[in-house]
Protein backbone atom coordinates (compact mmCIF):
# COMPACT_ATOMS: atom_id res chain seq x y z
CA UNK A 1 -20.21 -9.18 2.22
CA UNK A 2 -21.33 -8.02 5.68
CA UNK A 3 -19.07 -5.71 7.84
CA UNK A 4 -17.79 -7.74 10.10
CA UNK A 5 -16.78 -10.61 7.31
CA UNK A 6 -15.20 -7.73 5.58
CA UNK A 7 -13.02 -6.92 8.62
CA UNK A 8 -12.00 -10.14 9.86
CA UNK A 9 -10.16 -10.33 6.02
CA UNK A 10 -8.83 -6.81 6.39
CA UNK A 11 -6.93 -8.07 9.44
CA UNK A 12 -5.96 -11.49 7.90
CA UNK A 13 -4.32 -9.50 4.66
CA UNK A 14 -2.62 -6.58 6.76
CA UNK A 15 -0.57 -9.06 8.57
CA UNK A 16 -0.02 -11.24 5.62
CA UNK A 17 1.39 -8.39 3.80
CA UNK A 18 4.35 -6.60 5.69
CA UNK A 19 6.07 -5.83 2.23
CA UNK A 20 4.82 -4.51 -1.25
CA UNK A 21 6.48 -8.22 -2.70
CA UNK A 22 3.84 -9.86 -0.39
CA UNK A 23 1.11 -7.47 -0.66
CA UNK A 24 1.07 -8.01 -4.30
CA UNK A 25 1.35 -11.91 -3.97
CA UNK A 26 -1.31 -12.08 -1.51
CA UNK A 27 -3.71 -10.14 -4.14
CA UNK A 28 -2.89 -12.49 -6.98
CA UNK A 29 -3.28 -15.38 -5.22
CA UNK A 30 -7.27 -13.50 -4.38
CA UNK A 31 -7.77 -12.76 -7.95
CA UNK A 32 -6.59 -16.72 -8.67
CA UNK A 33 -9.31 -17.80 -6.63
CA UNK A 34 -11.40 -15.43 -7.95
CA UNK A 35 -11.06 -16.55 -11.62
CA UNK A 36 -9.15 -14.06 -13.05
CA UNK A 37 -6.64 -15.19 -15.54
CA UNK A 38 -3.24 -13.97 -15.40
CA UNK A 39 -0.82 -12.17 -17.97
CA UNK A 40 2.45 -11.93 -18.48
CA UNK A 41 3.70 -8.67 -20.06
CA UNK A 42 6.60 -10.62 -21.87
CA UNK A 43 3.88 -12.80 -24.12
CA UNK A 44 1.71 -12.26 -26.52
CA UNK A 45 -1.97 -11.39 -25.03
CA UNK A 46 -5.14 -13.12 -26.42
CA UNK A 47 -7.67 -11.63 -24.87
CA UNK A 48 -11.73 -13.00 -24.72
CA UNK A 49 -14.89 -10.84 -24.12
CA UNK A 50 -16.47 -11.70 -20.61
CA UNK A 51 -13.17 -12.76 -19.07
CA UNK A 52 -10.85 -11.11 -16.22
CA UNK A 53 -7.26 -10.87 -16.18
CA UNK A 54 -4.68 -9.84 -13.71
CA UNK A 55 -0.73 -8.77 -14.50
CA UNK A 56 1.85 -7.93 -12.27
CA UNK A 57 5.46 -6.02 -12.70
CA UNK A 58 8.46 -6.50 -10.37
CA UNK A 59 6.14 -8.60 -7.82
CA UNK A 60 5.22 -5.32 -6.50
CA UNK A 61 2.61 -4.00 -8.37
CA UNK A 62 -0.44 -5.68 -9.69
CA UNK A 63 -3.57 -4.56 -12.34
CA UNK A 64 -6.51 -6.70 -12.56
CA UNK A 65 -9.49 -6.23 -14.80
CA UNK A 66 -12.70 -7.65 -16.31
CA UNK A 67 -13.00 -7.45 -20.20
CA UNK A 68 -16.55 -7.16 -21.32
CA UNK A 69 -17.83 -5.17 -24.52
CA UNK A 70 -18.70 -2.04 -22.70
CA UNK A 71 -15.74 -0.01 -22.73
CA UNK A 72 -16.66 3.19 -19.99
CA UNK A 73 -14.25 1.83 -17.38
CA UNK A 74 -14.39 2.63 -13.54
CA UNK A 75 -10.70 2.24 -12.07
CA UNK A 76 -9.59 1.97 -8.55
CA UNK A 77 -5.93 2.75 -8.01
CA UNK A 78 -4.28 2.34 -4.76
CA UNK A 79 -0.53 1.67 -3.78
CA UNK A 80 1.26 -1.23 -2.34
CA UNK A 81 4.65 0.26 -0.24
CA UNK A 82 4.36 2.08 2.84
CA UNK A 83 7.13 3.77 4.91
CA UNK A 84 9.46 1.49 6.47
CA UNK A 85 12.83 0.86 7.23
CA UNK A 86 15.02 -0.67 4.77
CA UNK A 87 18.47 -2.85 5.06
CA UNK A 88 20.95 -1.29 3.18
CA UNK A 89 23.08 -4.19 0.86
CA UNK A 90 26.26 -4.24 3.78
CA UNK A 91 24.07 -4.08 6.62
CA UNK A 92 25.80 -5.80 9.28
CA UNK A 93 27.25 -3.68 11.82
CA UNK A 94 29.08 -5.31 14.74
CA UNK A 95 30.44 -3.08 17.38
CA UNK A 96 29.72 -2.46 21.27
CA UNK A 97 29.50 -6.01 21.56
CA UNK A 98 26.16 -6.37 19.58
CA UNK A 99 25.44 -7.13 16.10
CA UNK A 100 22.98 -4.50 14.36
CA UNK A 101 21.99 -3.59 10.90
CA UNK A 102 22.35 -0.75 9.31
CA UNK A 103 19.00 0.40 7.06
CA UNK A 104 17.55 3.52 5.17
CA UNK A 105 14.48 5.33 6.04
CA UNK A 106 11.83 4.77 3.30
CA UNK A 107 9.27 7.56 2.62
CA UNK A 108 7.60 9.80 5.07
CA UNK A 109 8.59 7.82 8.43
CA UNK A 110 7.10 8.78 11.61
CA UNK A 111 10.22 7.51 13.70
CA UNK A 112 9.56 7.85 16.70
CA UNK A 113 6.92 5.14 17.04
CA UNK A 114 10.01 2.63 15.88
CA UNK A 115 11.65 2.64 18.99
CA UNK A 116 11.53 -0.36 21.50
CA UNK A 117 8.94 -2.42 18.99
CA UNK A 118 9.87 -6.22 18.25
CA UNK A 119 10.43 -5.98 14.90
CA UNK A 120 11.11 -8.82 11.91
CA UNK A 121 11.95 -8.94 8.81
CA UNK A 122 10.56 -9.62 5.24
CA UNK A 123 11.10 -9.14 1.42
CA UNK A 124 12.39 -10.36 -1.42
CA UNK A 125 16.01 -12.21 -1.94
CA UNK A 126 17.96 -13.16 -5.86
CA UNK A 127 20.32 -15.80 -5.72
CA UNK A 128 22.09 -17.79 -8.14
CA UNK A 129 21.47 -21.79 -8.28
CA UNK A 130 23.64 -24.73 -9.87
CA UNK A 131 22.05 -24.72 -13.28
CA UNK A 132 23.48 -20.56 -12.94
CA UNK A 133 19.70 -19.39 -12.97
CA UNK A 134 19.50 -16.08 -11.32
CA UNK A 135 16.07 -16.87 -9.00
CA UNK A 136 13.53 -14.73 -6.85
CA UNK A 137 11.91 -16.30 -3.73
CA UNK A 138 10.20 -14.01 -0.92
CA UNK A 139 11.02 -14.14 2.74
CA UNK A 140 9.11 -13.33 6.10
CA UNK A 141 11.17 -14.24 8.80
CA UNK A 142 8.08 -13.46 11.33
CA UNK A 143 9.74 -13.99 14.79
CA UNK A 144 10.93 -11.04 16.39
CA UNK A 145 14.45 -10.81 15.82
CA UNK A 146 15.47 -7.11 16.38
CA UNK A 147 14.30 -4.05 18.06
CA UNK A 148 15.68 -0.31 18.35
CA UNK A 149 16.41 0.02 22.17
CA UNK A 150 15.41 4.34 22.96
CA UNK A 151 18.05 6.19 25.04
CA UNK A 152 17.35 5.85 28.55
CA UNK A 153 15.83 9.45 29.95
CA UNK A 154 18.68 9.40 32.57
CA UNK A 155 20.78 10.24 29.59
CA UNK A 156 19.07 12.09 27.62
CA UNK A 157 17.01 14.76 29.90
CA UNK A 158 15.57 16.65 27.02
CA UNK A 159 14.17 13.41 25.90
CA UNK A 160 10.47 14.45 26.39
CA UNK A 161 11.06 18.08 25.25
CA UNK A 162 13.37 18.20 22.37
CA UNK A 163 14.18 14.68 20.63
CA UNK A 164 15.70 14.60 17.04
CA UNK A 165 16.48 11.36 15.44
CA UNK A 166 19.97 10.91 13.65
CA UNK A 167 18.21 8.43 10.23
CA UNK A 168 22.18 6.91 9.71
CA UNK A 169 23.07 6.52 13.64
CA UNK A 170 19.64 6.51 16.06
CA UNK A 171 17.92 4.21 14.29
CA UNK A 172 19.94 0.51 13.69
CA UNK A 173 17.80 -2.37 14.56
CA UNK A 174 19.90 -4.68 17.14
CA UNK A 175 19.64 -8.25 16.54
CA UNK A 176 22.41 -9.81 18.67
CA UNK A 177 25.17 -10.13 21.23
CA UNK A 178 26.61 -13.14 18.95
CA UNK A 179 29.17 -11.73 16.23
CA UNK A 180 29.59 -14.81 14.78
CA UNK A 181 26.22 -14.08 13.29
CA UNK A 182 26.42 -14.45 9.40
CA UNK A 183 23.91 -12.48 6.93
CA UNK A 184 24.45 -14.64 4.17
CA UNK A 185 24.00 -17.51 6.23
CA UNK A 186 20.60 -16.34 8.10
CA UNK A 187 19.91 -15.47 4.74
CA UNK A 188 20.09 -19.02 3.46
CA UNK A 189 18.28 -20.62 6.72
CA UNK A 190 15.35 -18.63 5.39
CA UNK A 191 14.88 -20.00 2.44
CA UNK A 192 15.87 -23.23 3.37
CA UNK A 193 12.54 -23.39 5.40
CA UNK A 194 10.66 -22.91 1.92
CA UNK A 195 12.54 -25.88 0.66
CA UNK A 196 14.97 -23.41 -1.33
CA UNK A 197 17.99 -25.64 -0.76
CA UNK A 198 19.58 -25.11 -4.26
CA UNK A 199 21.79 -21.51 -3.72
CA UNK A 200 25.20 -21.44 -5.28
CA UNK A 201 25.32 -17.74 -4.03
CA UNK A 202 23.25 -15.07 -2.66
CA UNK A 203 23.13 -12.02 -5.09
CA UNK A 204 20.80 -8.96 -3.75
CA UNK A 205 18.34 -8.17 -1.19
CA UNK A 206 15.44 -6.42 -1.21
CA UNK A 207 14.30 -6.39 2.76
CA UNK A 208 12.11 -4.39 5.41
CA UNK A 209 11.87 -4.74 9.16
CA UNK A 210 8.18 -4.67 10.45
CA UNK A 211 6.27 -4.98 13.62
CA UNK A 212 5.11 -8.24 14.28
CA UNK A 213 2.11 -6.66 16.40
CA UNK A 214 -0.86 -8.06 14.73
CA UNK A 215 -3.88 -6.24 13.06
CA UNK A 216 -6.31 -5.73 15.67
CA UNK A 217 -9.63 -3.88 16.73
CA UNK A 218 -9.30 -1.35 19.26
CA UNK A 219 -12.23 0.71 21.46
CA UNK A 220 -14.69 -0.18 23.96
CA UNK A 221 -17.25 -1.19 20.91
CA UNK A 222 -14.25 -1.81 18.43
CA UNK A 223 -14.16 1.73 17.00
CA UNK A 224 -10.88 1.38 15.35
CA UNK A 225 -8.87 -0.92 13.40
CA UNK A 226 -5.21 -0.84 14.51
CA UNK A 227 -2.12 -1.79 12.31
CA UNK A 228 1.19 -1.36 10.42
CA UNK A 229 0.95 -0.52 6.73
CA UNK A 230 -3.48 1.02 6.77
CA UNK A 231 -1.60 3.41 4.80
CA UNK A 232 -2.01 2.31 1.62
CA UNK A 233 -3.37 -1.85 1.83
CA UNK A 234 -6.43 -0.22 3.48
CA UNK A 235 -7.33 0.75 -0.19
CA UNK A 236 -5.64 -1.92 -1.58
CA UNK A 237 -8.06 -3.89 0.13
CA UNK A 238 -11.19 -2.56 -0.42
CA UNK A 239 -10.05 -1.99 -4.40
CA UNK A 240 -8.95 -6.04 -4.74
CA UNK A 241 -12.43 -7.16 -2.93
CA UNK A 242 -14.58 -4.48 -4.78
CA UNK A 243 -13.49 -6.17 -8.15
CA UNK A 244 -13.29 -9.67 -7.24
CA UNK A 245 -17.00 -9.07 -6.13
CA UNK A 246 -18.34 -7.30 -9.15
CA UNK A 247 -19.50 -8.80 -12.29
CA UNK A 248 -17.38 -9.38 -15.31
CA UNK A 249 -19.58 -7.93 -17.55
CA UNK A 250 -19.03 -4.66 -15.99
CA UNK A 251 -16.04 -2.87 -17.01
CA UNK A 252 -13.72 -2.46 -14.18
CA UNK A 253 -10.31 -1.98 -13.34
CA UNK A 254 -7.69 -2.16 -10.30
CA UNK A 255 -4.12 -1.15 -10.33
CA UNK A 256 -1.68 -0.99 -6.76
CA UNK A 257 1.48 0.54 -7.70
CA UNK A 258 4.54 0.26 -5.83
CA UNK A 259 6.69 3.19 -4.82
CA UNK A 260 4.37 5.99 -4.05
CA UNK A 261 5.91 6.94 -0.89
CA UNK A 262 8.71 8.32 -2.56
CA UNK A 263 7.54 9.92 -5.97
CA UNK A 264 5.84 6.75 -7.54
CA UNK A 265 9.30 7.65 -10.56
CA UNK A 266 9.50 4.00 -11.37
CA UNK A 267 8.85 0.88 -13.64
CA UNK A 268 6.35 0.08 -11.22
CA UNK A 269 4.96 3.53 -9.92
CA UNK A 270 2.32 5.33 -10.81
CA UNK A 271 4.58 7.76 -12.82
CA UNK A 272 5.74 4.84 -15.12
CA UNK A 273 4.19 3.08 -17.78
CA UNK A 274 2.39 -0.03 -16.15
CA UNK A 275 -0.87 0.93 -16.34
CA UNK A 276 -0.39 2.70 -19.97
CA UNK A 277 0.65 -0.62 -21.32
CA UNK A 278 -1.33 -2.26 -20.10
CA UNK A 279 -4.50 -0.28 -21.48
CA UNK A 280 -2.77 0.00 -24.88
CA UNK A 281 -2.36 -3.76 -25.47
CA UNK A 282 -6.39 -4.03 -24.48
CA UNK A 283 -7.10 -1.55 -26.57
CA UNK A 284 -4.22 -1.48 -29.53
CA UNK A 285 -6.91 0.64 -31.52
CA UNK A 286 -6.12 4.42 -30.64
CA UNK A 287 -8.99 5.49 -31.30
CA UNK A 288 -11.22 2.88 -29.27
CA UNK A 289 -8.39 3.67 -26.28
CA UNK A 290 -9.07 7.36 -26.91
CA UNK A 291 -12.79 6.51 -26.41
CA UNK A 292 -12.08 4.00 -23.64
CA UNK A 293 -10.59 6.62 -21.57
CA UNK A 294 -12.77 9.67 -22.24
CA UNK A 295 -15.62 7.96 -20.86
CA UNK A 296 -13.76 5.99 -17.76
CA UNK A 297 -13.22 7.24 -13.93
CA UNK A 298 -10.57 6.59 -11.86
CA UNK A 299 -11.47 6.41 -8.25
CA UNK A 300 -7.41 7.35 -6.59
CA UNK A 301 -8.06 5.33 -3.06
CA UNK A 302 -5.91 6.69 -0.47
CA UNK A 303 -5.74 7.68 3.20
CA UNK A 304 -7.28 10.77 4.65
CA UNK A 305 -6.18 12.50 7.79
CA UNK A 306 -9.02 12.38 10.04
CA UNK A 307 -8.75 15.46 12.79
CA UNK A 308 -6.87 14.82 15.68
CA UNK A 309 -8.69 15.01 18.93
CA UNK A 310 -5.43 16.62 20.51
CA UNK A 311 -4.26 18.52 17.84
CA UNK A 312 -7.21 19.95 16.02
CA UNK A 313 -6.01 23.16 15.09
CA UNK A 314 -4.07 21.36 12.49
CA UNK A 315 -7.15 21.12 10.34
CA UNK A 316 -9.18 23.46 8.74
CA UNK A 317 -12.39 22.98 10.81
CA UNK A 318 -14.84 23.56 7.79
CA UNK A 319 -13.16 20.52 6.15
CA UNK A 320 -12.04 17.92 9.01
CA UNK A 321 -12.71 14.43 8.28
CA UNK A 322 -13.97 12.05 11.64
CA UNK A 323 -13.23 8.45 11.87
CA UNK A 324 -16.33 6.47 11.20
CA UNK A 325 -18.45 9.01 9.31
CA UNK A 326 -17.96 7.78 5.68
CA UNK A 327 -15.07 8.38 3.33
CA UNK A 328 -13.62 11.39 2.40
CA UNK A 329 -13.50 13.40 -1.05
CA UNK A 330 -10.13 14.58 -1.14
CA UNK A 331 -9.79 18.48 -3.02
CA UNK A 332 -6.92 20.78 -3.37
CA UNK A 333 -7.06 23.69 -5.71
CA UNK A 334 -3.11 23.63 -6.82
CA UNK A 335 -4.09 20.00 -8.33
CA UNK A 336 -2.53 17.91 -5.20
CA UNK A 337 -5.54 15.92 -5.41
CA UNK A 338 -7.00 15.56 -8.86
CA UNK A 339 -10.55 15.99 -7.53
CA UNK A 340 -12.61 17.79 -9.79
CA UNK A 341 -16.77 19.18 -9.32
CA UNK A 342 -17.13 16.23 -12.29
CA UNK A 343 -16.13 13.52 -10.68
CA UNK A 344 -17.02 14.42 -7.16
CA UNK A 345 -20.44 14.76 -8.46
CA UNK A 346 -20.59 11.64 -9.83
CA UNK A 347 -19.24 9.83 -6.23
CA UNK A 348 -21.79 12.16 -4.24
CA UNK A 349 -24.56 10.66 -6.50
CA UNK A 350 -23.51 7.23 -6.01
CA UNK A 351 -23.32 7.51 -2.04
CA UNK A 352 -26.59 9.51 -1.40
CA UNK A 353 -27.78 6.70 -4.07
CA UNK A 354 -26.79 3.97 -1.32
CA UNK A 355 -27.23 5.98 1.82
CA UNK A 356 -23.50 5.95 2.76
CA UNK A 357 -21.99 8.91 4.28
CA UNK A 358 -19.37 11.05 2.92
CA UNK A 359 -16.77 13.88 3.80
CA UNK A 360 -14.80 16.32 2.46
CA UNK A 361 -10.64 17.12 3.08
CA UNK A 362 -9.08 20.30 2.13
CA UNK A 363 -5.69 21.09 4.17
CA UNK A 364 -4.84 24.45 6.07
CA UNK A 365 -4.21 27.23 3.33
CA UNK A 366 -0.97 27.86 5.76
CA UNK A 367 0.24 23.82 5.44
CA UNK A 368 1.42 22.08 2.93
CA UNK A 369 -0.02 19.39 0.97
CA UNK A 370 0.25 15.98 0.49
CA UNK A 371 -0.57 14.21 -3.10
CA UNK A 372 -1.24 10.80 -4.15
CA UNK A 373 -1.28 8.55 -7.36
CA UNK A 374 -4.30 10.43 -8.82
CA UNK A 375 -2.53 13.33 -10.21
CA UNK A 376 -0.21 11.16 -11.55
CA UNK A 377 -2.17 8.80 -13.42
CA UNK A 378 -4.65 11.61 -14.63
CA UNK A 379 -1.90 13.92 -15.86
CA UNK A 380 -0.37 10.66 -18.02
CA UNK A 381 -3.33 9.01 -19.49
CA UNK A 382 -6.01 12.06 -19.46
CA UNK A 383 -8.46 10.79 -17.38
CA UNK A 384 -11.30 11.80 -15.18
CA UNK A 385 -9.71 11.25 -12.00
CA UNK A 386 -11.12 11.42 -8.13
CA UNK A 387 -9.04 11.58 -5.16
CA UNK A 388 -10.58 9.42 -2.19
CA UNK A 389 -9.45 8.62 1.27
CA UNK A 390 -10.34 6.95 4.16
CA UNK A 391 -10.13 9.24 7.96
CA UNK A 392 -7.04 7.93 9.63
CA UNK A 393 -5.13 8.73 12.77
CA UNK A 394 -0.80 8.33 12.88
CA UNK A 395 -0.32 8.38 8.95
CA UNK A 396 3.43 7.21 8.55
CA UNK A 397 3.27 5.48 11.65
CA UNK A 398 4.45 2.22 12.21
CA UNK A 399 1.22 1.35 13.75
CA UNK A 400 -1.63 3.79 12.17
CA UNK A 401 -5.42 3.88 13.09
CA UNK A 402 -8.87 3.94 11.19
CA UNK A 403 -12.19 3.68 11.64
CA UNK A 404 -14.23 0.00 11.53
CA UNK A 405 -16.74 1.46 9.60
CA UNK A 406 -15.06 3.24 6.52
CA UNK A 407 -13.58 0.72 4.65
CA UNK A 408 -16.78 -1.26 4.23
CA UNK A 409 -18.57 1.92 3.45
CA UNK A 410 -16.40 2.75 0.70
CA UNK A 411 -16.14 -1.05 -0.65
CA UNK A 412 -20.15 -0.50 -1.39
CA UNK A 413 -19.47 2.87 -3.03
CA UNK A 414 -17.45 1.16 -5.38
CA UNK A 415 -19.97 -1.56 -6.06
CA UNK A 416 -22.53 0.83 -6.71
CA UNK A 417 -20.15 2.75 -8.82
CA UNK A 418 -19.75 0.01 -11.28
CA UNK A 419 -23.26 -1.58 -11.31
């Protein structure tokens, strides 16, 4: 796939994807097409030599993987959520002759960047129907139906020198000078337009506000790749097209998990047992698991902080990854990143292999570290792990910024990894 084919479906799947519910239903719907098969952890698995399978847990977080003889695996992992802002279960908040909702800051959030953006809403919603089946069905309201009005400098004059954000107060998303507005009932609409017409009551609510800005290329040669969310479907991305590209004969794997942003200490994270599971029912034979995992890789794919043109004393300038100049090895010596000289060796040869540049990302000795879902999965299942990333600008942001170039660049790495 050329670069600029690659793109045009990076954009299409960022703005398809403003939750971790859709993210993962998008991907399933590629590995359909694709001719994967897919599981259900509930039933019994019959597996076949020379097929691919995907599985998926709490519609957030999705493995897919060939199944051919050979058994020395490469795995890409990558994560579905990224910060947001979620609605808390008794959002609505009418006072000061508006209606607004009050929500929880997920993750890491940059929040200043959330202010005075048209924002919508999206996720997942249980309700009950008249047979008393308790039923799932995703949302994505997609107009613009709230926004987080800023404080008007005239009264606040340290605005621009001092500005601290109050998570329960400063930041309630506005929808509406109506208070006859209903949440149940907007709730229903919503699912009425997917021909859900069958709720006997609304149970629980898993929803995030987004920007509806689209996905789009920025620069005077369209340097950069602008959006919500880079931070982690950027990986998720390259990981779901790398396998649905490769062969089935060679032995690959792809796992997004959901929750990293705040521990991955879930059923679905990284730090659970989805990926464990799933390996064990493959490969019920310790022994030919044991073996199966001593001579695999996992590539962890995640977001790199390329320097900051502005602020570039916040790097260490022997180790500052630039946007467009290949993807980044990812090392930190207290085991944030679960980079070893191993398994970077084995991505250096690959790259110089293919001509694709690469860079390296160690943090300020004085700052602290960030980690990902590599030292997670290594430390659980004991294998060979390599943290990756991809130079970005804004991480946490809701609107982040990455290189054109990158993504495709890695995507080939990958290839050449696994043929």
């Amino acid at each position: 796939m050329n670069k600029q084919d690659f793109n045009e479906g990076l954009l299409g799947f960022l703005d398809a994807s403003p939750t971790p519910f859709h993210a993962t239903h998008n991907m399933s719907m590629m590995f359909e097409n694709a001719g994967f098969i897919k599981l259900e952890e509930s039933n019994k698995w019959e597996l076949e030599h020379g097929r691919k399978y995907y599985v998926t847990r709490n519609d957030s977080s999705i493995i897919a993987f060939t199944y051919p003889k050979s058994k020395n695996y490469v795995m890409i992992g990558a994560h579905t959520d990224s910060p947001n802002l979620k609605l808390k279960p008794n959002a609505t908040i009418k006072e000061h002759g508006v209606v607004k909702f009050g929500v929880e800051s997920y993750g890491g959030l940059l929040l200043n960047p959330w202010f005075d953006r048209d924002l919508s809403l999206a996720g997942r919603v249980s309700y009950l129907d008249s047979n008393n089946v308790i039923k799932d069905a995703l949302i994505n309201v997609q107009k613009p139906i709230a926004i987080i009005p800023s404080l008007a400098i005239h009264l606040d004059e340290q605005a621009n020198k001092e500005r601290t954000i109050n998570k329960q107060s400063d930041i309630c998303p506005i929808l509406t000078t109506n208070e006859e507005f209903n949440f149940d009932e907007f709730l229903k609409w919503q699912l009425s337009k997917l021909d859900i017409l069958d709720v006997k009551k609304l149970y629980a609510s898993e929803l995030s506000f987004y920007d509806t800005q689209k996905a789009s290329f920025v620069g005077l040669n369209d340097d950069f790749i602008a959006s919500a969310r880079l931070d982690n479907l950027l990986s998720c991305y390259v990981g779901m097209l790398s396998i649905c590209t490769t062969s089935e004969e060679n032995p690959m794997l792809f796992i997004a998990s959901d929750h990293e942003e705040v521990g991955s200490e879930s059923t679905s994270g990284a730090s659970g047992s989805f990926l464990e599971n799933t390996l064990r029912r493959v490969y019920s034979d310790y022994d030919d698991y044991m073996n199966m995992i001593r001579t695999s890789v996992l590539i962890s794919a995640d977001n790199a902080h390329a320097i900051h043109p502005n602020y570039p004393d916040k790097h260490d300038e022997k180790h500052a990854p630039y946007i467009n100049r290949g993807s980044v090895i990812k090392v930190n010596a207290n085991q944030r990143y679960a980079s070893n000289s191993k398994t970077i060796s084995r991505f250096m040869n690959v790259a110089f292999s293919l001509d694709e540049p690469i860079q390296h990302f160690v943090t300020r000795s004085d700052m602290g570290c960030g980690s990902t879902i590599g030292p997670i999965t290594a430390t659980r299942l004991g294998i060979d792990t390599l943290d990756v990333g991809l130079p970005t600008f804004a991480m946490h942001s809701i609107r982040e910024l990455c290189g054109s170039d990158d993504a495709h660049s890695l995507y080939k790495i990958i290839l050449g990894f696994c043929e």
